[in-house]
N, C-alpha and C. Protein backbone atom coordinates (compact mmCIF):
# COMPACT_ATOMS: atom_id res chain seq x y z
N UNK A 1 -5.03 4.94 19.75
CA UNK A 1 -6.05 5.38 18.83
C UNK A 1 -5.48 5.39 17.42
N UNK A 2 -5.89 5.31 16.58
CA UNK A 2 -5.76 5.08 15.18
C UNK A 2 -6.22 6.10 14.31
N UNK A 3 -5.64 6.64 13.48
CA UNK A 3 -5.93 8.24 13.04
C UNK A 3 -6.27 7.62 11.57
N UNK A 4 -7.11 8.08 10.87
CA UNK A 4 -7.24 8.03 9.28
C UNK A 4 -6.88 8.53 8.60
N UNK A 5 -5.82 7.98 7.59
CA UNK A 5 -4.73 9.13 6.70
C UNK A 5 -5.83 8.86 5.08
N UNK A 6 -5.61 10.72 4.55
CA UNK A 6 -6.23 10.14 3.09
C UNK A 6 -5.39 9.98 2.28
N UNK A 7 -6.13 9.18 1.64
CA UNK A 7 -5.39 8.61 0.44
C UNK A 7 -4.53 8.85 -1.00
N UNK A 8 -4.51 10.32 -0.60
CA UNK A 8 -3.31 10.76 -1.29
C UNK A 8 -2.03 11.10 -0.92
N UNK A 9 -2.76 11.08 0.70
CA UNK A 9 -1.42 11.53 1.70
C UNK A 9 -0.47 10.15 1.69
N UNK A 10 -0.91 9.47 2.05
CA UNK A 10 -0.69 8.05 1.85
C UNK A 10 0.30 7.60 1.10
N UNK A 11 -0.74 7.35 -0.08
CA UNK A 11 0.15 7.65 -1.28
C UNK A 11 1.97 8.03 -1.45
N UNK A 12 1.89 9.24 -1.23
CA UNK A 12 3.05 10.21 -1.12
C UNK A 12 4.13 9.70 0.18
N UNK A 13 3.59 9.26 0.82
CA UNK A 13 4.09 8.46 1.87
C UNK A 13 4.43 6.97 1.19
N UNK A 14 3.86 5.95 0.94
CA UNK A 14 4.65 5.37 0.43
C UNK A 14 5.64 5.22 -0.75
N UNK A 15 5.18 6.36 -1.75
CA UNK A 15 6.01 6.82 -2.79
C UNK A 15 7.54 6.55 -2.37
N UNK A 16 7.18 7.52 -0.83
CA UNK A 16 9.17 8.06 -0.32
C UNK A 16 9.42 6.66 1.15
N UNK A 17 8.39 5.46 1.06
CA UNK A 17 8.96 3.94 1.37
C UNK A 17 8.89 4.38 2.68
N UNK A 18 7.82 5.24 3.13
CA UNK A 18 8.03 5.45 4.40
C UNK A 18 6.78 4.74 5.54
N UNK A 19 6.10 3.51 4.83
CA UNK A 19 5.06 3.13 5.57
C UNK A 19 4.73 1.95 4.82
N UNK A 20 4.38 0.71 4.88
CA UNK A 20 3.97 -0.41 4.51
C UNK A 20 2.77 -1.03 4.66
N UNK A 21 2.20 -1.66 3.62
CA UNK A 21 1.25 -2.36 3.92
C UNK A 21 1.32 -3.55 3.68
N UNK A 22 0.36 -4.43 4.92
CA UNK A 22 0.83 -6.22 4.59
C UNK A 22 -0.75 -6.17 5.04
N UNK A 23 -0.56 -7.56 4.82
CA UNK A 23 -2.33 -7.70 4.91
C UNK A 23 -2.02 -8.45 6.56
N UNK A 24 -3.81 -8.35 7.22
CA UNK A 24 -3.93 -8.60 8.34
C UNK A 24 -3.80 -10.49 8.38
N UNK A 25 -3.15 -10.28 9.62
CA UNK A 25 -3.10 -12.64 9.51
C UNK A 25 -4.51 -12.89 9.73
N UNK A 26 -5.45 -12.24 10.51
CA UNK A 26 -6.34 -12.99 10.23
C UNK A 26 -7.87 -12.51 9.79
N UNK A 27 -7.68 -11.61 8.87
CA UNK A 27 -8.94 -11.13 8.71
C UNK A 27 -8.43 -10.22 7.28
N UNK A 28 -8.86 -11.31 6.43
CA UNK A 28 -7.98 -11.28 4.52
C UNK A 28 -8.36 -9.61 3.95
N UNK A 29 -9.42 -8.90 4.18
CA UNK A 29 -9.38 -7.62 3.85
C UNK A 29 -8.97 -6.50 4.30
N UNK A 30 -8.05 -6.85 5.48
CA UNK A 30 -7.47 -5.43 6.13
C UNK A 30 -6.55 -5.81 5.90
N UNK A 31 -5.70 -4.31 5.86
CA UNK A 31 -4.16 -4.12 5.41
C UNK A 31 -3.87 -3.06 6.37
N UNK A 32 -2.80 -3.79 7.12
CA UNK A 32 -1.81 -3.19 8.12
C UNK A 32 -1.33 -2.19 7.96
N UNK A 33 -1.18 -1.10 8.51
CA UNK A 33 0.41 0.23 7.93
C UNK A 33 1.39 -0.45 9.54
N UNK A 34 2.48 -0.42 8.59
CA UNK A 34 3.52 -0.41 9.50
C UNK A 34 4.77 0.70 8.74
N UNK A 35 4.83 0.99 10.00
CA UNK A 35 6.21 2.15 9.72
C UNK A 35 7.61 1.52 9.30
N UNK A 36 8.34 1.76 8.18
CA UNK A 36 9.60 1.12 8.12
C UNK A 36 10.43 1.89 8.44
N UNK A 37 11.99 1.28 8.30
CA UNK A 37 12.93 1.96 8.66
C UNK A 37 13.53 4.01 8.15
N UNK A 38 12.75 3.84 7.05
CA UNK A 38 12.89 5.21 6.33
C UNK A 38 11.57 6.52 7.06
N UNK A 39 10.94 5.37 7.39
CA UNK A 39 9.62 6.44 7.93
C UNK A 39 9.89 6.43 9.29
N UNK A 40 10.61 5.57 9.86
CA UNK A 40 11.14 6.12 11.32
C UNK A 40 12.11 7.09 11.26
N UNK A 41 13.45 7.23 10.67
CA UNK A 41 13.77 7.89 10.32
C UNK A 41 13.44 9.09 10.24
N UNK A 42 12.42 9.46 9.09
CA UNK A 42 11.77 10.67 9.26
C UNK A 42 11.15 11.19 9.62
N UNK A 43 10.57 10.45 10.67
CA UNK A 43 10.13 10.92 12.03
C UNK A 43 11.03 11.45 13.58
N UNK A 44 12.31 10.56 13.56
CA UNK A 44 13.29 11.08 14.58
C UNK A 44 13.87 12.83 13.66
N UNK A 45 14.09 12.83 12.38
CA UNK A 45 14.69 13.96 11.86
C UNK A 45 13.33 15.23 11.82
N UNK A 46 11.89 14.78 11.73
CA UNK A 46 11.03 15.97 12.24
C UNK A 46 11.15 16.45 13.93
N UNK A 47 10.90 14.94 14.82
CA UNK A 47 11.43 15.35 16.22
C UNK A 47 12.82 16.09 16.30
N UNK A 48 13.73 16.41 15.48
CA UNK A 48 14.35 17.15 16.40
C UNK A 48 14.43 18.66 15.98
N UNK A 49 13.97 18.92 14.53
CA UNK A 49 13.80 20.25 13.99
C UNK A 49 12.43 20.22 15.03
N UNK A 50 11.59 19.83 15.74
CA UNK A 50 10.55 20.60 16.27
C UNK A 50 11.59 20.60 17.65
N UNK A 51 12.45 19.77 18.53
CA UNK A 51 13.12 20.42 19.82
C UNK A 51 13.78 21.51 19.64
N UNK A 52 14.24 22.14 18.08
CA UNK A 52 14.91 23.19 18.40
C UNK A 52 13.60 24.71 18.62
């Protein structure tokens, strides 16, 4: 499922390079989020402050 982030959240998120957008191969007005290496990242370092 696909969640809708707003667009300031967003924003702030890619500010700190933590999510990308590329456009879709085949359908020229959608733009992809893909997670990069910094936003995985800060996602393994929230998973483990929430295991403690």
């Amino acid at each position: 499922m696909v969640q809708s982030v707003p667009g300031a959240e967003l924003a702030r998120l890619e500010d700190r390079g933590q999510p990308e957008r590329r456009p879709h191969p085949r359908h020229r007005h959608v733009q992809e989020l893909h997670v990069t290496d910094a936003g995985r990242e800060a996602l393994r370092r929230a998973d483990a402050v929430q295991e403690m």
